[in-house]
N, C-alpha and C. Protein backbone atom coordinates (compact mmCIF):
# COMPACT_ATOMS: atom_id res chain seq x y z
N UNK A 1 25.57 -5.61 -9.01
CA UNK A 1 25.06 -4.74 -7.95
C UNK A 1 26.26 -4.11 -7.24
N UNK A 2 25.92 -2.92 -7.29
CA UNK A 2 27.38 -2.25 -6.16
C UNK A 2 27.37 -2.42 -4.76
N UNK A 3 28.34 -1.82 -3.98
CA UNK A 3 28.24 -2.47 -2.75
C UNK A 3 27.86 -1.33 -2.09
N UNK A 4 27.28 -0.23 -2.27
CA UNK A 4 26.28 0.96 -1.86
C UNK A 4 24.63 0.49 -1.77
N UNK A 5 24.32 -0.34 -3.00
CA UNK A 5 23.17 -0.54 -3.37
C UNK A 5 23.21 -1.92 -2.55
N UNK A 6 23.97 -2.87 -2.15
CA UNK A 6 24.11 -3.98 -1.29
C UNK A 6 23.44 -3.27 -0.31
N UNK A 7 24.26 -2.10 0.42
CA UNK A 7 24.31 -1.52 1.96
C UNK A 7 23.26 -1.27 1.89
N UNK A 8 22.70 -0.71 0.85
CA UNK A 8 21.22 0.18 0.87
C UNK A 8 20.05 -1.26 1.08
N UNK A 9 19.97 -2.16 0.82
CA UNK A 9 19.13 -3.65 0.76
C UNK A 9 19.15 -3.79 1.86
N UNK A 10 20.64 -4.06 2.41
CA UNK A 10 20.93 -4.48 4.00
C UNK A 10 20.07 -3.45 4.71
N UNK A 11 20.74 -2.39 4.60
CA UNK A 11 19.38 -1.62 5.59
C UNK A 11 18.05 -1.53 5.47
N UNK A 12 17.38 -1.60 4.37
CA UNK A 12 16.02 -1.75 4.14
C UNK A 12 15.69 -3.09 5.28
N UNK A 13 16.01 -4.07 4.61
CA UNK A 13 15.76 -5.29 4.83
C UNK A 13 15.84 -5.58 6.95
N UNK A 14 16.67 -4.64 7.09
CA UNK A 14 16.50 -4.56 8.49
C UNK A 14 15.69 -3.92 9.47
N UNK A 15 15.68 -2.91 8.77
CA UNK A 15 14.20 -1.85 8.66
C UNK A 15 12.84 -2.58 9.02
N UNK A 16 13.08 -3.65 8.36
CA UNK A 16 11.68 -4.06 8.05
C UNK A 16 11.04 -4.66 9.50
N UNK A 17 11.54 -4.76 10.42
CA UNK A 17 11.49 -5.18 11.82
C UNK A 17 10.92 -4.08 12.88
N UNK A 18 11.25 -2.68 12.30
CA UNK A 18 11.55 -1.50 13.19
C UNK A 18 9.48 -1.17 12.94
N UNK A 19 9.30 -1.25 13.95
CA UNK A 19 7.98 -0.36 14.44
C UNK A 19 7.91 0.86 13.56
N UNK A 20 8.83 1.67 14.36
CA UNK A 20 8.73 3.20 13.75
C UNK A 20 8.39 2.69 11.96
N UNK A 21 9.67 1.79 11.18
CA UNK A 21 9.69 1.84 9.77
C UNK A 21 8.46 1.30 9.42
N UNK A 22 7.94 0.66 10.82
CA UNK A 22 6.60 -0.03 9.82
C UNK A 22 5.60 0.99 9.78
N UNK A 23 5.04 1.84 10.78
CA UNK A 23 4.38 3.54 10.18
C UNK A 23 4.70 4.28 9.19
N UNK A 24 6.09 4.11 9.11
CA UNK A 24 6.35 4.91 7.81
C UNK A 24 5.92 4.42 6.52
N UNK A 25 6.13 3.08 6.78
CA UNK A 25 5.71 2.28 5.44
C UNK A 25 3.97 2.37 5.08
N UNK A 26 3.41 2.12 6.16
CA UNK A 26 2.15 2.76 5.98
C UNK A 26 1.48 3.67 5.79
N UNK A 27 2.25 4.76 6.64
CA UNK A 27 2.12 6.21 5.72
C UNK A 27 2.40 6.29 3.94
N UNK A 28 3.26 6.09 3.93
CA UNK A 28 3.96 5.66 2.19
C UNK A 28 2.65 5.13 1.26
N UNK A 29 1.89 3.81 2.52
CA UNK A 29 0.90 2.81 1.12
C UNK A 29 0.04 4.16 1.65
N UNK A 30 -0.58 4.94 2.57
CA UNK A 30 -1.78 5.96 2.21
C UNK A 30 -1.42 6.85 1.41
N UNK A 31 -0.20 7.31 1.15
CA UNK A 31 0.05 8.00 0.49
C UNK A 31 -0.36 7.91 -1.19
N UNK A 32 0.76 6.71 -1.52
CA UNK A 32 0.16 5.78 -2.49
C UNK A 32 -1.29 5.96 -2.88
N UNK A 33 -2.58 5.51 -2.11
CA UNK A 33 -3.93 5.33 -2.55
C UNK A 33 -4.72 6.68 -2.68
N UNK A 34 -3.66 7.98 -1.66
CA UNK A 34 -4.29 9.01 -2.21
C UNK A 34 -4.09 9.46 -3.48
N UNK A 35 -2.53 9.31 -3.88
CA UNK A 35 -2.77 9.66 -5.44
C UNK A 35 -3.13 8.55 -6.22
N UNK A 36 -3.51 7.93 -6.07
CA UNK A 36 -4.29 6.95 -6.98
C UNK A 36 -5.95 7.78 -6.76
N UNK A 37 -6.21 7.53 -5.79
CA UNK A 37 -7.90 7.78 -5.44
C UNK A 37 -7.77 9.31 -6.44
N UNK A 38 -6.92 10.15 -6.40
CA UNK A 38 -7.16 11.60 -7.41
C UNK A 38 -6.43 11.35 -8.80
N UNK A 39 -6.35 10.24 -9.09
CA UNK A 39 -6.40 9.74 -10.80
C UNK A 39 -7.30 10.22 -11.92
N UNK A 40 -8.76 10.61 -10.72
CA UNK A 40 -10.50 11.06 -11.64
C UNK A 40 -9.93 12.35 -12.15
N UNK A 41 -9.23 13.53 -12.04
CA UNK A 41 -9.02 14.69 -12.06
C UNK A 41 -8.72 14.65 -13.55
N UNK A 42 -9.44 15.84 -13.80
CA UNK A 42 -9.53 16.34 -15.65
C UNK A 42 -8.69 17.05 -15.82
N UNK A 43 -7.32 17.55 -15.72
CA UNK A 43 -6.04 18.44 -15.87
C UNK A 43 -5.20 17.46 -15.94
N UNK A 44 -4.90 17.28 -17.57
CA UNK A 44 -4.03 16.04 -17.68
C UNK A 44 -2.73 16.37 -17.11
N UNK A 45 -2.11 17.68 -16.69
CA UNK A 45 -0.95 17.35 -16.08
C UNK A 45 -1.02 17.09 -14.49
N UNK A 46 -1.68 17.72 -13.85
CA UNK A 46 -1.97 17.23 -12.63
C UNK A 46 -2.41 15.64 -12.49
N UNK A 47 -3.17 15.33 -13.72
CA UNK A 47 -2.97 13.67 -13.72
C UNK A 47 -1.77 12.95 -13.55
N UNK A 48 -0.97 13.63 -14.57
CA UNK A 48 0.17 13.27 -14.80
C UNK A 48 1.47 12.89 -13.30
N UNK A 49 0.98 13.94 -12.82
CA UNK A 49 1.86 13.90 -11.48
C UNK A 49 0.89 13.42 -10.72
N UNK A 50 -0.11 12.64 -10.48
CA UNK A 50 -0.98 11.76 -9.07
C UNK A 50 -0.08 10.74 -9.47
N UNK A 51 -0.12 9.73 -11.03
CA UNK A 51 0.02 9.02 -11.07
C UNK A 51 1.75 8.93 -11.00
N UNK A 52 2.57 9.90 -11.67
CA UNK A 52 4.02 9.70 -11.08
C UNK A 52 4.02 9.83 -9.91
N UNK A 53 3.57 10.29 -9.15
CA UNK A 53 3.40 10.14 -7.21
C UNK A 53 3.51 8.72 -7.31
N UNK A 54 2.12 8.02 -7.92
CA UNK A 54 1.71 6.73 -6.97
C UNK A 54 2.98 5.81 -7.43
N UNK A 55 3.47 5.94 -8.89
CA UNK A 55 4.40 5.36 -9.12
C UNK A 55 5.22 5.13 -8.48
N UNK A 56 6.22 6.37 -8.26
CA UNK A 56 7.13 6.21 -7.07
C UNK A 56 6.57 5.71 -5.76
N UNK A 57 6.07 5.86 -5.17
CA UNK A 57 5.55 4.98 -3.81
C UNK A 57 5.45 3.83 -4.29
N UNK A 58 4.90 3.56 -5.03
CA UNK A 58 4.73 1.75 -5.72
C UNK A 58 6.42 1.06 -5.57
N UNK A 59 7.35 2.18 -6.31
CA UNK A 59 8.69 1.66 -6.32
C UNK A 59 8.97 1.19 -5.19
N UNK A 60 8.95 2.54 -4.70
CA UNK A 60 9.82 2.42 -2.98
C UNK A 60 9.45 1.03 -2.25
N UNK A 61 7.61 1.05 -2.29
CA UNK A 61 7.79 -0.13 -1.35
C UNK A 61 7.61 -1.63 -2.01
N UNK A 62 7.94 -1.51 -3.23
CA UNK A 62 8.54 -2.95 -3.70
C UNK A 62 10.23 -2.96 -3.29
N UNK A 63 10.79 -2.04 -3.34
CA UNK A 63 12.33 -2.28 -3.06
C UNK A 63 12.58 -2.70 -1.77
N UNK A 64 11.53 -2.05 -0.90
CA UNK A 64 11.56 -1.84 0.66
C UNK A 64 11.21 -3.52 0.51
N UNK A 65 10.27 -3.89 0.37
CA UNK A 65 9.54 -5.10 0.85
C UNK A 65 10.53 -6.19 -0.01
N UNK A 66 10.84 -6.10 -1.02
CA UNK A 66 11.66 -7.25 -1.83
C UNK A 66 13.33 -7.42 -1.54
N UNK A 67 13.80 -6.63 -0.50
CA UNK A 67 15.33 -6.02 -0.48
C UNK A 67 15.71 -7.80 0.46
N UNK A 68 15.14 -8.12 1.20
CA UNK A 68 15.75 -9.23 1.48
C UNK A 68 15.79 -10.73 1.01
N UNK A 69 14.87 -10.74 -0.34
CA UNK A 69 14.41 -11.74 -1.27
C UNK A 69 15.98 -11.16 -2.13
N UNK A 70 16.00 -10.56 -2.49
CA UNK A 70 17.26 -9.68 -3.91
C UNK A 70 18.45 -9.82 -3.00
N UNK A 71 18.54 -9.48 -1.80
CA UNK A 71 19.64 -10.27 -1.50
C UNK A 71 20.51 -11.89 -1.29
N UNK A 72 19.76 -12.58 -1.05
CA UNK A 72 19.20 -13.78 -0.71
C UNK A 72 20.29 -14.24 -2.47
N UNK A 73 19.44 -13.78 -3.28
CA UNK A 73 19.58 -14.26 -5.08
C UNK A 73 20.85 -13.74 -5.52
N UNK A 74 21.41 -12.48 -4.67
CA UNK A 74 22.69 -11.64 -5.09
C UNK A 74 24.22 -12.73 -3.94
N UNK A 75 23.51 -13.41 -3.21
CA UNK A 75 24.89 -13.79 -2.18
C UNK A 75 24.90 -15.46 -2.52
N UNK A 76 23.70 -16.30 -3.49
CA UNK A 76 23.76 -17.15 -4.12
C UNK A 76 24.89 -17.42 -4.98
């Protein structure tokens, strides 16, 4: 792990305390369920991009939510 991607954990992981970050994070999971909820749509490329949407949101807030577990295993 580099020590950018360290810094980047550290701040997530501190984040995770902050009010404001916790709206954002919730904005993020509605975001998330809206492109999931428009998955039904018959234009396979517009499919294509709900579900790379939800993907990425899926990422983000596993990194967001797991950044102080991955550190924890990285300073072991």
């Amino acid at each position: 792990m580099t020590s950018d991607e360290t810094r980047a954990l550290q701040a997530m992981a501190s984040l995770q305390g902050d009010p404001n970050f916790k709206t954002f994070m919730g904005w993020l999971e509605a975001r998330r369920e809206k492109a999931r909820a428009n998955e039904q749509v018959r234009d396979d490329v517009l499919l294509r991009w709900q579900q790379g949407r939800a993907q990425e949101c899926n990422d983000i807030i596993e990194v967001v939510t797991t950044a102080r577990d991955v550190l924890m295993k990285v300073r072991k």
